[in-house]
Protein backbone atom coordinates (compact mmCIF):
# COMPACT_ATOMS: atom_id res chain seq x y z
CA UNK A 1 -23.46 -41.99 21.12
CA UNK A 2 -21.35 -39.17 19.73
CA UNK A 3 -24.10 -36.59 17.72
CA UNK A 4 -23.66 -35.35 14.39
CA UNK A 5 -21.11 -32.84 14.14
CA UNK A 6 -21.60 -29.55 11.84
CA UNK A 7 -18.88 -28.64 10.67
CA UNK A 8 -19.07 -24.76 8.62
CA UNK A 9 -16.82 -24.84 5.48
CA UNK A 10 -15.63 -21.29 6.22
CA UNK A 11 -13.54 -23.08 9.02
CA UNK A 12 -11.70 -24.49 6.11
CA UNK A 13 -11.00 -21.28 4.61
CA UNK A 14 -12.66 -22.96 1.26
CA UNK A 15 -15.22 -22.09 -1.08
CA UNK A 16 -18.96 -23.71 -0.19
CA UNK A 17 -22.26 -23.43 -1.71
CA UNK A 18 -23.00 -20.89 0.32
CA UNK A 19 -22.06 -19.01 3.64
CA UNK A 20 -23.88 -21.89 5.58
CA UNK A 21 -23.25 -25.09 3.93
CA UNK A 22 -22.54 -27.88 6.72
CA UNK A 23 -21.55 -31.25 6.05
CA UNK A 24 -22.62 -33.92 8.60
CA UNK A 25 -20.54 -36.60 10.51
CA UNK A 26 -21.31 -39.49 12.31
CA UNK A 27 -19.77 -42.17 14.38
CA UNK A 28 -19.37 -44.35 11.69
CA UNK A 29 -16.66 -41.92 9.89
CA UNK A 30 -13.80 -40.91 11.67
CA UNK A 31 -12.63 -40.72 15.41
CA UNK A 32 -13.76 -37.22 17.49
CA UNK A 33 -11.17 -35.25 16.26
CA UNK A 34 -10.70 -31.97 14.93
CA UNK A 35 -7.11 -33.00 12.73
CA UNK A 36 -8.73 -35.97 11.40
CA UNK A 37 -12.40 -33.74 10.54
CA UNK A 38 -10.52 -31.67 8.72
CA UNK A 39 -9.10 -34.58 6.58
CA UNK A 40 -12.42 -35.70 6.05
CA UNK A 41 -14.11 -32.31 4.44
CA UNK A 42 -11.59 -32.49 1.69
CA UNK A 43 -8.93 -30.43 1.41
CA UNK A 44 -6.93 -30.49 4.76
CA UNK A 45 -3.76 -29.44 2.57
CA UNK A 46 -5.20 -26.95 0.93
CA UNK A 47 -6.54 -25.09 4.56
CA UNK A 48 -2.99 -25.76 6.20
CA UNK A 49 -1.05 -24.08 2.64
CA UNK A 50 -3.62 -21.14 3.27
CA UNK A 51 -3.08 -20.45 6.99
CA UNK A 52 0.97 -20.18 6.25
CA UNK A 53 0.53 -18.27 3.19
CA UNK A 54 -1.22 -15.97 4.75
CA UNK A 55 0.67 -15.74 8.06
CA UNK A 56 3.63 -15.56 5.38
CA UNK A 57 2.35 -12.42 4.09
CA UNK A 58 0.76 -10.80 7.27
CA UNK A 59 4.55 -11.34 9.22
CA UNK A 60 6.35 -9.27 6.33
CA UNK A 61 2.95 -6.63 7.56
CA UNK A 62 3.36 -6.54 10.83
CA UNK A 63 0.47 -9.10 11.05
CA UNK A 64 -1.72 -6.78 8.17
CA UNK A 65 -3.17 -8.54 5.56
CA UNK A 66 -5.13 -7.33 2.60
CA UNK A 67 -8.73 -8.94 1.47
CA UNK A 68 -7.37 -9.98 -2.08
CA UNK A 69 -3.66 -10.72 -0.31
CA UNK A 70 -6.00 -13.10 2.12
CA UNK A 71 -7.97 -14.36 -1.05
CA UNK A 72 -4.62 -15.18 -3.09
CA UNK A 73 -3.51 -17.65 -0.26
CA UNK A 74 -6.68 -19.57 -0.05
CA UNK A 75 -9.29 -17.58 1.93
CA UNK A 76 -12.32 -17.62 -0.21
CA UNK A 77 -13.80 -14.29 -0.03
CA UNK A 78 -17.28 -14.94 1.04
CA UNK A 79 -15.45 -16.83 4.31
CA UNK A 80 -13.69 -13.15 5.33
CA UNK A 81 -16.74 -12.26 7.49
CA UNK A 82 -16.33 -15.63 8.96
CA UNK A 83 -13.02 -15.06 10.52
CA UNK A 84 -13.42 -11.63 11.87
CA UNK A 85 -16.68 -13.04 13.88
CA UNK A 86 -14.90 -15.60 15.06
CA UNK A 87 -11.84 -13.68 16.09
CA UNK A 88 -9.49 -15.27 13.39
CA UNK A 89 -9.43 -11.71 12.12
CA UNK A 90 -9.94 -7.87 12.72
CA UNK A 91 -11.05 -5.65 10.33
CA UNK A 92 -8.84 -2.36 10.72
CA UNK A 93 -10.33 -0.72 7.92
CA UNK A 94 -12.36 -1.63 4.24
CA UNK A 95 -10.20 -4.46 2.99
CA UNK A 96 -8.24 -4.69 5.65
CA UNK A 97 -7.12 -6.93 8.25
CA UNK A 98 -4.96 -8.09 11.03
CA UNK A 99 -4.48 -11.47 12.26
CA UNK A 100 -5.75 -11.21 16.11
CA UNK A 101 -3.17 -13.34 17.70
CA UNK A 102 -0.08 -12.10 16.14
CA UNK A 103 2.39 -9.52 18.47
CA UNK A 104 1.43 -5.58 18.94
CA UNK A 105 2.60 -3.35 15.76
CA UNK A 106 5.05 -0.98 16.60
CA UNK A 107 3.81 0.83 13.62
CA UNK A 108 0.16 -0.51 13.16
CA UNK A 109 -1.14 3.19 11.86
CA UNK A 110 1.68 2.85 9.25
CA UNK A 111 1.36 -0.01 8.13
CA UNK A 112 -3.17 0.01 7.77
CA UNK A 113 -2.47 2.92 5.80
CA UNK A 114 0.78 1.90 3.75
CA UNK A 115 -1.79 -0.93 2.76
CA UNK A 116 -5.17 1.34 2.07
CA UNK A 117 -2.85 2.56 -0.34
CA UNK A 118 -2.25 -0.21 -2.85
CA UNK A 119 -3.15 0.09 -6.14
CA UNK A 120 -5.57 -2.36 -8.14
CA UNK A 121 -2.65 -4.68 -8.23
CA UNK A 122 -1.65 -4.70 -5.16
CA UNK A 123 1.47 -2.35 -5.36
CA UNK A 124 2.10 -0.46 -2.30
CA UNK A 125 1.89 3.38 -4.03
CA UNK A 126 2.51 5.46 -1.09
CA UNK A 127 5.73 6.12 1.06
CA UNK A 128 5.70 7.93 4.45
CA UNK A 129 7.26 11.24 3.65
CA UNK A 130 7.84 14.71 5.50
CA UNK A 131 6.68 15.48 9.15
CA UNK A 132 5.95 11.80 9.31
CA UNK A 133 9.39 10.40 8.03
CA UNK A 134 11.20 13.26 10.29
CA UNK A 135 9.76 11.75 13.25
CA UNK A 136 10.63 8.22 12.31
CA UNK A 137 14.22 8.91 12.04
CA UNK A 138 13.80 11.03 15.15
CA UNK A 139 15.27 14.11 14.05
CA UNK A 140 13.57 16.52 15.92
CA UNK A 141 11.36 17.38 18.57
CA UNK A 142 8.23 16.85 15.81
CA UNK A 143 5.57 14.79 16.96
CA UNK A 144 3.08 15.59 13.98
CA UNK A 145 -0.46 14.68 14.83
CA UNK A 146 -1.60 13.99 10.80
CA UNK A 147 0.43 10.89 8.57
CA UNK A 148 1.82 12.65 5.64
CA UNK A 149 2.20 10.47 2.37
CA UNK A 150 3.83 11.16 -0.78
CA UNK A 151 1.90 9.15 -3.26
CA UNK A 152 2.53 9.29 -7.32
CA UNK A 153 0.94 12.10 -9.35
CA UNK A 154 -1.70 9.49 -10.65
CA UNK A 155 -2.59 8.44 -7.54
CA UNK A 156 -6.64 8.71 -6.98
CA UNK A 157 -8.99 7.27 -4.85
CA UNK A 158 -13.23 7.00 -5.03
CA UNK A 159 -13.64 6.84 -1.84
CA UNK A 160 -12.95 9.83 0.97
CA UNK A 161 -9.73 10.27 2.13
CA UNK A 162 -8.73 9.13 5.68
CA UNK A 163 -8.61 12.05 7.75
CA UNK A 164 -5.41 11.44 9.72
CA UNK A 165 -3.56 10.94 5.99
CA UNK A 166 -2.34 13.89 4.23
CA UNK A 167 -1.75 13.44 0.91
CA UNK A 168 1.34 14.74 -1.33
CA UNK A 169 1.63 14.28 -4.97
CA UNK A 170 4.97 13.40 -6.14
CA UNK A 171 6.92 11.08 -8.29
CA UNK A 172 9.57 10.03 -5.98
CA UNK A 173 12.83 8.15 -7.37
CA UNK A 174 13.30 4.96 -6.15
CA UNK A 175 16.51 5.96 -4.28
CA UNK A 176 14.62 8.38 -2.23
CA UNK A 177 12.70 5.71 -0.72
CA UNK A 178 13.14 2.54 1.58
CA UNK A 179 11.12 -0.07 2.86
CA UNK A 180 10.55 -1.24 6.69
CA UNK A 181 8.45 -4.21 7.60
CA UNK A 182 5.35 -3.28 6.05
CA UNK A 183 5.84 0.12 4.92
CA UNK A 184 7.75 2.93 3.05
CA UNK A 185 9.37 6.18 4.18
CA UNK A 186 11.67 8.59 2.46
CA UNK A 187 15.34 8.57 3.05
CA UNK A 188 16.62 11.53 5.56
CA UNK A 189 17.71 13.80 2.89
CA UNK A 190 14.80 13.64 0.51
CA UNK A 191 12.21 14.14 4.13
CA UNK A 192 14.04 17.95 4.19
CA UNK A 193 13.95 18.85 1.52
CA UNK A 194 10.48 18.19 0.44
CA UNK A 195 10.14 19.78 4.07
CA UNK A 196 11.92 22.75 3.00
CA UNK A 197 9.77 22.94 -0.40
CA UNK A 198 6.64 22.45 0.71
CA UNK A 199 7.22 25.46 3.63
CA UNK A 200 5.28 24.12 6.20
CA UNK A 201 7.66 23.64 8.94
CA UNK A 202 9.25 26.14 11.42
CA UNK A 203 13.16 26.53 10.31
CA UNK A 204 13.60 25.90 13.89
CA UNK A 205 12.99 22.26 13.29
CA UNK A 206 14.61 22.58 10.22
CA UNK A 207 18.08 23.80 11.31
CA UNK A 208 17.81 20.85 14.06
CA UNK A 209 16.78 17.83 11.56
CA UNK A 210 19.73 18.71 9.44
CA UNK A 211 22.17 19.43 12.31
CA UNK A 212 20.94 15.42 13.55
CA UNK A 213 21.13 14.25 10.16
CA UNK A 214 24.79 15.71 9.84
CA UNK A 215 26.04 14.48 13.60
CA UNK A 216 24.55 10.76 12.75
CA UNK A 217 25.72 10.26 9.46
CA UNK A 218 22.24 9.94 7.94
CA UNK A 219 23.33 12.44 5.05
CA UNK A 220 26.82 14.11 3.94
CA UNK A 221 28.58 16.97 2.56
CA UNK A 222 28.71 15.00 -0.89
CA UNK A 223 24.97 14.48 -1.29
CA UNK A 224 23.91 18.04 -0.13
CA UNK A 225 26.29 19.39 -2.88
CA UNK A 226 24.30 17.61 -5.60
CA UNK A 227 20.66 18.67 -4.29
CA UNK A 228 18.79 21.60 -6.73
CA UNK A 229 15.48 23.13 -5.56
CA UNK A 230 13.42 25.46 -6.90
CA UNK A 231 15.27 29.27 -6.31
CA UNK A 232 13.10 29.83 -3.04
CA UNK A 233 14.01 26.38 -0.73
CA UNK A 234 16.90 26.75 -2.38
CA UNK A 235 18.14 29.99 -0.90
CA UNK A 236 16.10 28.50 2.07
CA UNK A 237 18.38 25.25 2.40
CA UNK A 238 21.71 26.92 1.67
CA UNK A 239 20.95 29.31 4.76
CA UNK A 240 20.04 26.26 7.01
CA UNK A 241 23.28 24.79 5.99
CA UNK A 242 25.50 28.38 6.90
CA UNK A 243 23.52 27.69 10.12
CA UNK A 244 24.44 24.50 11.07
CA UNK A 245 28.12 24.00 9.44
């Protein structure tokens, strides 16, 4: 005789009475089968519609996922703890998550970070930006050992700071910025100049970025003539460009 057979709701990615609410099966129901279980417990659609949505979501993320991104395709949320003991999921940080089979990141720090900084409605605010965005476009010999984000002026958190994030407060226009798969960065030009304003890099690395930038066509004559800077980088950035005409 086949035994009863528990089956946990949180398998089903649905909400039960609680985080330990079985339902029992007999013979009598249904062949041994997990397909056909999951037809019986009610809402086999429903479970199926939240596994793509969510692997939807998490493939545009590099296989990150959000709690309330995981909760708007059909996860309830008292089911999250569920999946990361299982192994469905692995928490990366608070809120966050990465589905456990999908392919290595390239990116993951970028992307668990990109995420952490979402905004109560789950708008990505910040956007990789100097040392960090130099060494994505591989413009120099920079291999910074801190992410630097530019994130809006409003930007604030409750909670501590990451410590390999550092923060920068700016407004960026929307042309300074472009999107990868599952994070932002700012274009070539905009990364040297905030470089250049914020004075924290050797003009060494400077004069090489720009010289790079120029030789791949990453940024032209036409859209250096139109930058303005405050008198300082600008004096700075006119002398880098003498340098490397």
């Amino acid at each position: 005789m086949i035994p009863p057979l528990l089956i946990h709701w949180a398998t089903l990615g649905t909400t039960a009475p609680n985080n330990f609410a079985k339902a029992v099966w007999t013979r009598g129901a249904l062949a041994y089968s997990a397909d056909l279980i999951v037809g019986l417990c009610c809402m086999p659609r429903h479970h199926r519609a939240a596994q793509r949505k969510l692997f939807e979501v998490a493939h545009d993320q590099q296989g990150f996922f959000t709690a309330k991104q995981a909760k708007a395709a059909g996860f309830a949320e008292n089911t999250h703890p569920y999946h990361v003991g299982v192994g469905n999921w692995i928490r990366e940080h608070r809120g966050i998550y990465r589905l456990a089979l999908f392919p290595a990141a390239e990116h993951p720090d970028l992307v668990k970070w990109s995420l952490w900084s979402k905004n109560r409605n789950e708008v990505t605010e910040g956007a990789y930006s100097h040392q960090t965005a130099l060494s994505l476009y591989e413009l120099s010999d920079l291999n910074p050992a801190k992410l630097h984000m530019t994130v809006p002026t409003h930007f604030r958190r409750n909670s501590e700071i990451p410590a390999i994030l550092v923060l920068h407060y700016a407004d960026l226009a929307v042309e300074d910025v472009q999107v990868a798969q599952g994070f932002r960065y700012t274009r070539p030009l905009r990364t040297i100049l905030d470089l250049i304003e914020a004075d924290s890099l050797e003009h060494t690395f400077l004069r090489q970025a720009l010289r790079q930038a120029f030789h791949r066509g990453l940024i032209t004559r036409s859209q250096v003539n139109r930058v303005r800077l405050s008198a300082r980088a600008q004096k700075v950035f006119e002398s880098l460009l003498r340098q490397v005409a």
